[in-house]
C-alpha atoms as a PDB file:
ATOM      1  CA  UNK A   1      76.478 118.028 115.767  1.00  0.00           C
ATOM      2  CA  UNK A   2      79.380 115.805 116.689  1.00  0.00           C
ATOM      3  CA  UNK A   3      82.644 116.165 115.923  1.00  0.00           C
ATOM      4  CA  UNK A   4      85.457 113.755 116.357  1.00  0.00           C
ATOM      5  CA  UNK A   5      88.745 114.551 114.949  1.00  0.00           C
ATOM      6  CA  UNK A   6      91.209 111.389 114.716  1.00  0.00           C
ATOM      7  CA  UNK A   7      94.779 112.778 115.413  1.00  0.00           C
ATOM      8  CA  UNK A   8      96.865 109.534 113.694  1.00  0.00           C
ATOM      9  CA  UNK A   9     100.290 109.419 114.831  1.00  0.00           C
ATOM     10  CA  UNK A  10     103.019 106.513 113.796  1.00  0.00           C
ATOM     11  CA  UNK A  11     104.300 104.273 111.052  1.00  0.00           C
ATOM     12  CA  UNK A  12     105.964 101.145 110.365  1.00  0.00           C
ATOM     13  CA  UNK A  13     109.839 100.195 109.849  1.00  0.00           C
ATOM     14  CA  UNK A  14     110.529  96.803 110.605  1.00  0.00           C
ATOM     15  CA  UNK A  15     114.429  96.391 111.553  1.00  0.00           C
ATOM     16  CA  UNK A  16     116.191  95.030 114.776  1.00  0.00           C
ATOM     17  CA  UNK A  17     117.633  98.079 116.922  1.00  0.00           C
ATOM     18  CA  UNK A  18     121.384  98.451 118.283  1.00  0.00           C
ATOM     19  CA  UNK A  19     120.781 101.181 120.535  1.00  0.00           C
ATOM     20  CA  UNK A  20     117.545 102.128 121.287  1.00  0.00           C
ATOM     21  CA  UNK A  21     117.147 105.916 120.388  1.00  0.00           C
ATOM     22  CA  UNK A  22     113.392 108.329 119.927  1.00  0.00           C
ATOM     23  CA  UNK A  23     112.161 109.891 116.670  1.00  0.00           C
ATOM     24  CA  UNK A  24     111.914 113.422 116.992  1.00  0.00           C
ATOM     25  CA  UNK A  25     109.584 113.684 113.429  1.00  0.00           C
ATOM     26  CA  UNK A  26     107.930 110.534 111.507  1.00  0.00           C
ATOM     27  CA  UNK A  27     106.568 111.726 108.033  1.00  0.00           C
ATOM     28  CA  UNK A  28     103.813 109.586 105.812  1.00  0.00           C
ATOM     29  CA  UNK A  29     101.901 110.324 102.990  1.00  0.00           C
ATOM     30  CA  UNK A  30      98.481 109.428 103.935  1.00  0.00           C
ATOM     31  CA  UNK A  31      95.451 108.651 101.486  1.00  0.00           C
ATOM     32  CA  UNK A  32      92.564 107.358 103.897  1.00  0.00           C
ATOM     33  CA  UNK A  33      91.822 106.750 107.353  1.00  0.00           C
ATOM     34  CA  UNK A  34      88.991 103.945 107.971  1.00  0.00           C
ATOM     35  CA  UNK A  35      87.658 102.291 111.480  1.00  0.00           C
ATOM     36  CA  UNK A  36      85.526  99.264 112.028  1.00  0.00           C
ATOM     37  CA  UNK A  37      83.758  97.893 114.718  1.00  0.00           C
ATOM     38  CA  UNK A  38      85.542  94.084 114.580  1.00  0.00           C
ATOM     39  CA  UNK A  39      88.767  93.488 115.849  1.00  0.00           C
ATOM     40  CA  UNK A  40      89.404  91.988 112.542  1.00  0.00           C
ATOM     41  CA  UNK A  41      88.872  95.344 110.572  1.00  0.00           C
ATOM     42  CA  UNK A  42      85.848  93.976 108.487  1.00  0.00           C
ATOM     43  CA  UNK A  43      83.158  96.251 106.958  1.00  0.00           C
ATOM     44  CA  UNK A  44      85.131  99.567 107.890  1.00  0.00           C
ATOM     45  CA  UNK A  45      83.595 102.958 107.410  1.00  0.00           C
ATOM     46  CA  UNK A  46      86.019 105.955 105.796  1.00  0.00           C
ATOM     47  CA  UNK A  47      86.595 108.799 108.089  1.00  0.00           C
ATOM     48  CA  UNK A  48      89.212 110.548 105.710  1.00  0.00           C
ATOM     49  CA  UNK A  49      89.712 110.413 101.849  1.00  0.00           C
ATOM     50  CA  UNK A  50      91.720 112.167  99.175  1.00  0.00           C
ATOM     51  CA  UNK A  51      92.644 110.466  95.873  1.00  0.00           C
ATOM     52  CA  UNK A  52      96.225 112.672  96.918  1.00  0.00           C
ATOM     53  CA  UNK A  53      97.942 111.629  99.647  1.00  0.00           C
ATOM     54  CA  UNK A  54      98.810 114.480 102.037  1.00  0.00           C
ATOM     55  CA  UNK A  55     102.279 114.147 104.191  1.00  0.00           C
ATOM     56  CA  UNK A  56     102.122 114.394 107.941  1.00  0.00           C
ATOM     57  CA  UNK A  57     104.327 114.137 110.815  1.00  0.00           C
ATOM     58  CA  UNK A  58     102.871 111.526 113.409  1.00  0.00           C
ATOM     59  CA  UNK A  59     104.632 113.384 115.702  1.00  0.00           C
ATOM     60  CA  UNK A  60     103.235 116.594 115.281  1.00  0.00           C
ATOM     61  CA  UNK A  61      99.460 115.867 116.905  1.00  0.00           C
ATOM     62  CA  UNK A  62      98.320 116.412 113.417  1.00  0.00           C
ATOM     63  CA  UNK A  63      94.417 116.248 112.553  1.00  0.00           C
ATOM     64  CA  UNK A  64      93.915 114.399 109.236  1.00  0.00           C
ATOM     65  CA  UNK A  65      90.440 115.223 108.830  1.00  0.00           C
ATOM     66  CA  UNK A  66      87.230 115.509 110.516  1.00  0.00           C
ATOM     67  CA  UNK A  67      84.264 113.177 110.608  1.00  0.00           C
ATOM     68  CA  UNK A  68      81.483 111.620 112.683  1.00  0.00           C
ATOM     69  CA  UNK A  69      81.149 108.329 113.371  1.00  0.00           C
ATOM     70  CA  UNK A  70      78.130 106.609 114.385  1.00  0.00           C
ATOM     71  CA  UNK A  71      78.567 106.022 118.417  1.00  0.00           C
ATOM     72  CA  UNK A  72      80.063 102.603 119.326  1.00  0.00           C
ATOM     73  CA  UNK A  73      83.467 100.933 120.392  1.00  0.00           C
ATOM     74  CA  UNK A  74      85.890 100.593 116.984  1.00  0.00           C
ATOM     75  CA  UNK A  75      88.560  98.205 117.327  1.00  0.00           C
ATOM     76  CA  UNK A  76      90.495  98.803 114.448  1.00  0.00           C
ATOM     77  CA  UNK A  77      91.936 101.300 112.071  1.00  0.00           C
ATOM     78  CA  UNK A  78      92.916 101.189 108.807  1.00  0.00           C
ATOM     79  CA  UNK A  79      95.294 104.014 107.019  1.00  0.00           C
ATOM     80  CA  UNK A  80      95.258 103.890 103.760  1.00  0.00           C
ATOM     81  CA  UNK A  81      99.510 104.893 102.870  1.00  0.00           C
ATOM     82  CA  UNK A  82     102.543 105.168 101.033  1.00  0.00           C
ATOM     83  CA  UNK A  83     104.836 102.494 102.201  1.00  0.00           C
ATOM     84  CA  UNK A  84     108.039 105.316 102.020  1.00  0.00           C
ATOM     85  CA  UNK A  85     108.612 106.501 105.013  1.00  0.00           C
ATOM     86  CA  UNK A  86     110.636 109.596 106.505  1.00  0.00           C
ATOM     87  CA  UNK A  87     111.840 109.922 110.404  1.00  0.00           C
ATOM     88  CA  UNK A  88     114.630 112.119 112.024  1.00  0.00           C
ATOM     89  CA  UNK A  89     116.554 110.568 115.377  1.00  0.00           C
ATOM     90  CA  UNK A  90     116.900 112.736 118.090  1.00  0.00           C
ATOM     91  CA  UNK A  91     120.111 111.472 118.701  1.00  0.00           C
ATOM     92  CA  UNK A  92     123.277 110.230 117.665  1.00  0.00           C
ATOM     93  CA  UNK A  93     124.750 106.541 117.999  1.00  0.00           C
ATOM     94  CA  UNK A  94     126.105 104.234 115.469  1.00  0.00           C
ATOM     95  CA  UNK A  95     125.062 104.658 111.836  1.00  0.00           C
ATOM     96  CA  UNK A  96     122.096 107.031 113.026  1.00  0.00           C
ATOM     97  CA  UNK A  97     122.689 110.726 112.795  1.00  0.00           C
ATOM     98  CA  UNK A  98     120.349 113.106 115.555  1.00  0.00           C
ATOM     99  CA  UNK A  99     118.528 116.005 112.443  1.00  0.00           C
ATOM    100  CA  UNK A 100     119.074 113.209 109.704  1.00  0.00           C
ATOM    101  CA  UNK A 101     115.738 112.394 107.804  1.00  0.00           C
ATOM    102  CA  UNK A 102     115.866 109.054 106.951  1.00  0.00           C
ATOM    103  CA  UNK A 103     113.457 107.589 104.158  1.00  0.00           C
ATOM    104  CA  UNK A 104     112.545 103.713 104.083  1.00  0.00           C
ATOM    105  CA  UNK A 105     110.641 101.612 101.917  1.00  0.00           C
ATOM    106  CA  UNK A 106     108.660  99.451 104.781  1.00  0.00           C
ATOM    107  CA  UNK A 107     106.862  97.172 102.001  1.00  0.00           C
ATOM    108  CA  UNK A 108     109.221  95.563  99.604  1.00  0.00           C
ATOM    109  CA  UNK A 109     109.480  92.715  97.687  1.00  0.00           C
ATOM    110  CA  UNK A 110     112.713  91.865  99.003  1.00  0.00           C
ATOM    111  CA  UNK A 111     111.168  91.706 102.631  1.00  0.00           C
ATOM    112  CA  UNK A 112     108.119  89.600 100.990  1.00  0.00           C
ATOM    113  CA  UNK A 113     105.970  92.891 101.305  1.00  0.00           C
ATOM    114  CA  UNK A 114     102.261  92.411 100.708  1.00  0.00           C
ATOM    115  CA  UNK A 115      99.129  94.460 101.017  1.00  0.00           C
ATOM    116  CA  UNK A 116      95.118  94.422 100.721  1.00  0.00           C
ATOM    117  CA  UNK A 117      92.243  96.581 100.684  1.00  0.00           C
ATOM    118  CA  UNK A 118      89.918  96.006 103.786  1.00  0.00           C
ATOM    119  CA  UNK A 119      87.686  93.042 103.010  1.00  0.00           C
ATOM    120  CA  UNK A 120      89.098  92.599  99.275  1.00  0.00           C
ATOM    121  CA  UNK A 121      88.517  89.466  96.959  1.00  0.00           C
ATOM    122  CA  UNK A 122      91.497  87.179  95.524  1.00  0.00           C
ATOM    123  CA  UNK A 123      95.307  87.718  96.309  1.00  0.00           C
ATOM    124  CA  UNK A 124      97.024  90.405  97.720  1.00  0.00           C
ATOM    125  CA  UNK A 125      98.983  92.999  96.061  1.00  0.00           C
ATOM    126  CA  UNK A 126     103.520  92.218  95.958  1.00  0.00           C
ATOM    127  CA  UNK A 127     105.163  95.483  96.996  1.00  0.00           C
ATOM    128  CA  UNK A 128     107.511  96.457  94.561  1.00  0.00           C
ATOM    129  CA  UNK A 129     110.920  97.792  95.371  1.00  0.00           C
ATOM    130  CA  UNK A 130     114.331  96.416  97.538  1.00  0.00           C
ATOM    131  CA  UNK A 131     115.639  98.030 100.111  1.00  0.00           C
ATOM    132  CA  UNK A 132     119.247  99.660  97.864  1.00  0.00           C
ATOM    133  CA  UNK A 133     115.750 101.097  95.395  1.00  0.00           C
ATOM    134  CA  UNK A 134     112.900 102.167  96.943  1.00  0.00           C
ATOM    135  CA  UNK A 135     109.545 102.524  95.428  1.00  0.00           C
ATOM    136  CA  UNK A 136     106.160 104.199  96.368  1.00  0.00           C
ATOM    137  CA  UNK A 137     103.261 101.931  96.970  1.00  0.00           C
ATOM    138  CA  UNK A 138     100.290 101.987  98.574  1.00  0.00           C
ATOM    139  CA  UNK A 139      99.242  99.946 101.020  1.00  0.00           C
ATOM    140  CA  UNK A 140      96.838  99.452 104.167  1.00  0.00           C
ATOM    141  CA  UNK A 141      98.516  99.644 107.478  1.00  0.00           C
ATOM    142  CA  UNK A 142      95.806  97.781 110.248  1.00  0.00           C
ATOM    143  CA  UNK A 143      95.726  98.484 113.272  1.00  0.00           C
ATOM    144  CA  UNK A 144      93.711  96.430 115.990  1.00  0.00           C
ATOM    145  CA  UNK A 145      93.029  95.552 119.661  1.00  0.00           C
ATOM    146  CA  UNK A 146      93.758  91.852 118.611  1.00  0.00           C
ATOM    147  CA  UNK A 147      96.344  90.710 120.980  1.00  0.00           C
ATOM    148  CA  UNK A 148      97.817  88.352 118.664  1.00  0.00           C
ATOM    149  CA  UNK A 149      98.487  91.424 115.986  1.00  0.00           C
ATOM    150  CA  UNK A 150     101.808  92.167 115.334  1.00  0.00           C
ATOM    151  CA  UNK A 151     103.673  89.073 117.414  1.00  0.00           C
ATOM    152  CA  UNK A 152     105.534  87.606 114.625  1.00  0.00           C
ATOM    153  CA  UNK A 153     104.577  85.759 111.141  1.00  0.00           C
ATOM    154  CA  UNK A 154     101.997  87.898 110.080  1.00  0.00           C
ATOM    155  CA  UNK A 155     102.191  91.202 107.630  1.00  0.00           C
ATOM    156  CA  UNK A 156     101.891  94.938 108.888  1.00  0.00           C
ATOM    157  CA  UNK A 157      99.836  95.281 105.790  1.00  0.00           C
ATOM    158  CA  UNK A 158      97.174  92.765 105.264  1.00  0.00           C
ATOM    159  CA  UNK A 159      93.820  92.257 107.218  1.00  0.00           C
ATOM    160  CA  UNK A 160      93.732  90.258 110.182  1.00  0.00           C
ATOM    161  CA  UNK A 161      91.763  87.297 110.027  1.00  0.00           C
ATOM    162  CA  UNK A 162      90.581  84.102 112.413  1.00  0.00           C
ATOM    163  CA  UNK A 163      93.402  82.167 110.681  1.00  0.00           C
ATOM    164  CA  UNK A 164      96.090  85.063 110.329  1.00  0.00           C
ATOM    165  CA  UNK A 165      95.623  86.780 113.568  1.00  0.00           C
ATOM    166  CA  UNK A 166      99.161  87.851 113.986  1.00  0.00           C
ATOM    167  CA  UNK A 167      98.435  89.897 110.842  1.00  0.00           C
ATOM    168  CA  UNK A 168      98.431  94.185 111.531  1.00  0.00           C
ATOM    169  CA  UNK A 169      99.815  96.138 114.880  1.00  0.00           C
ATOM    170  CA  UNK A 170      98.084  95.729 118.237  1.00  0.00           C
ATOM    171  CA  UNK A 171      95.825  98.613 118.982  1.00  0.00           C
ATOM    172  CA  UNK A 172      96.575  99.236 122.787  1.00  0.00           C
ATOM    173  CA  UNK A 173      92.864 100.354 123.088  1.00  0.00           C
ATOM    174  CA  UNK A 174      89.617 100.846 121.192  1.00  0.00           C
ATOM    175  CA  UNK A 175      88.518 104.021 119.989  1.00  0.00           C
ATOM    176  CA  UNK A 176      85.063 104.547 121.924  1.00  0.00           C
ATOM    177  CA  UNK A 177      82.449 106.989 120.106  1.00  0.00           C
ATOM    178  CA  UNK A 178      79.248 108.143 122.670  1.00  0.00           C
ATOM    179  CA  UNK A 179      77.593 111.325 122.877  1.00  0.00           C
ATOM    180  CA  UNK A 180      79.845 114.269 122.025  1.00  0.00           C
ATOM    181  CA  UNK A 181      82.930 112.405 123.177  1.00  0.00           C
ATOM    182  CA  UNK A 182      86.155 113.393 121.775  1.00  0.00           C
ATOM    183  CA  UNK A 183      89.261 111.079 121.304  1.00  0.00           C
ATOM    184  CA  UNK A 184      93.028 111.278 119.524  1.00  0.00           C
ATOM    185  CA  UNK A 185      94.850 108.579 118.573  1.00  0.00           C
ATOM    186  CA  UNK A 186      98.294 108.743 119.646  1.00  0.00           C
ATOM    187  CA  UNK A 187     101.508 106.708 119.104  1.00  0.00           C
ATOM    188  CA  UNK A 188     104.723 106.310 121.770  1.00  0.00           C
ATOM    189  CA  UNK A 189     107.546 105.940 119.777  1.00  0.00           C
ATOM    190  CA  UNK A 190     110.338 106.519 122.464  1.00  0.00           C
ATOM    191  CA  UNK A 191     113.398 104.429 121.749  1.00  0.00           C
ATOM    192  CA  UNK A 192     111.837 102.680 118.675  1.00  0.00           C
ATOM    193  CA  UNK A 193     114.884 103.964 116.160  1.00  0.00           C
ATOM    194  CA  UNK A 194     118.092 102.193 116.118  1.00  0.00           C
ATOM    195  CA  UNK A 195     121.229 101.285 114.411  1.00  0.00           C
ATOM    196  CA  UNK A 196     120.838  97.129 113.103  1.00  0.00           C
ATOM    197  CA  UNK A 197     124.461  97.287 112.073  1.00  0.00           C
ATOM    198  CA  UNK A 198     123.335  98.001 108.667  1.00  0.00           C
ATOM    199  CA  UNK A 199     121.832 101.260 108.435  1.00  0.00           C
ATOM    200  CA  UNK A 200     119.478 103.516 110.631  1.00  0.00           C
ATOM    201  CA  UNK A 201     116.214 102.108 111.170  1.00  0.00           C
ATOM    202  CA  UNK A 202     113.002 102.036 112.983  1.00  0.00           C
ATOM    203  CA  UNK A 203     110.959  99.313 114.804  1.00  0.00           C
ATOM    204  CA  UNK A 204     107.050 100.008 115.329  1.00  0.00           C
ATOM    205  CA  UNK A 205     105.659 102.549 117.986  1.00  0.00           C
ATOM    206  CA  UNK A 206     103.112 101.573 120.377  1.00  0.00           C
ATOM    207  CA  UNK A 207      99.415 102.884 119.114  1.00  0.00           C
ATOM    208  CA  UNK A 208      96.555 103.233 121.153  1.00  0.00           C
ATOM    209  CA  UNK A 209      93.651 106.270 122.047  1.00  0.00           C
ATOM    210  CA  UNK A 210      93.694 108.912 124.022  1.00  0.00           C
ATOM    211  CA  UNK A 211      90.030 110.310 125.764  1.00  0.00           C
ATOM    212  CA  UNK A 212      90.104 114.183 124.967  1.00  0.00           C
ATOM    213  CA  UNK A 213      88.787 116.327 128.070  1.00  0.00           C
END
């Protein structure tokens, strides 16, 4: 039998950086991890599900859940989230404090937040929240090998599509399923939290898979 266990590390906070400083934890409340074939995350198949969300730190190698994929070469994933997160600098400069967990509301509808389910009908779902009050949605983070993901004008949280390509985060690589292959999915998040001048924030990490020995 084959087992591939999808170690998701990362988040989302979108803010300009003063000093450019690592995380030393980054904490989400997960629901669902999905992966499809297309670049643009249609037709995705559900490798993890809980109608709770559980809370992991990215940073921690954690396994979310087990699950086996048919073989072939998946170009995007889909987590399924709350849009709070939590991270801790590992050091000190400006207005962020090395030990201090930070929480930040990433989809908001002062930011123009707005999420989707993979492949849903009719409009997309407003965030709710500002940035002085917080609150918990959920919403799909996509992640995919399209170049054009994450460059500017698109949203973090809706699907990428021939029109909206800049929609999602770039996937640095595919996640490739044959035989008993293993892979984890791993995030670089060095110097990626900073202080805007403002408060203590967090700009994306880079994503991309890792082939297991």
């Amino acid at each position: 039998m084959k087992l591939h266990k999808l170690a998701l590390l990362g988040a989302v906070l979108l803010s300009s950086q003063a000093m450019a400083l690592d995380a030393s934890s980054l904490k989400l409340q997960v629901y669902s991890v999905m992966l499809s074939t297309s670049p643009l995350c249609t037709s995705p198949v559900t490798v993890f599900s809980s109608a709770t969300p559980t809370e992991v730190d990215f940073l921690a190698s954690p396994t979310l859940g087990s699950g086996n994929p048919a073989d072939g070469t998946y170009n995007c994933v889909v987590i399924k989230m709350s849009d709070l997160i939590k991270f801790t600098p590992s050091a000190s400069s400006g207005l962020c404090t090395s030990g201090t967990q930070y929480v930040a509301d990433v989809c908001r509808s002062d930011n123009g937040g707005m999420t989707q389910a993979p492949d849903a009908a009719g409009a997309p779902t407003v965030c709710l929240g500002t940035d002085a009050a917080p609150v918990s949605d959920a919403v799909y983070l996509y992640l995919t090998t399209n170049a054009s993901a994450g460059t500017g004008g698109g949203n973090t949280f809706l699907q990428p599509t021939s029109t909206s390509s800049t929609n999602g985060l770039n996937l640095t690589a595919p996640l490739v399923i044959a035989g008993t292959a293993k892979s984890k999915f791993v995030v670089n998040a060095t110097g990626k939290v900073g202080d805007d001048g403002v408060s203590c924030g967090m700009n994306p990490p880079v994503f991309g898979f890792q082939k297991l020995p």
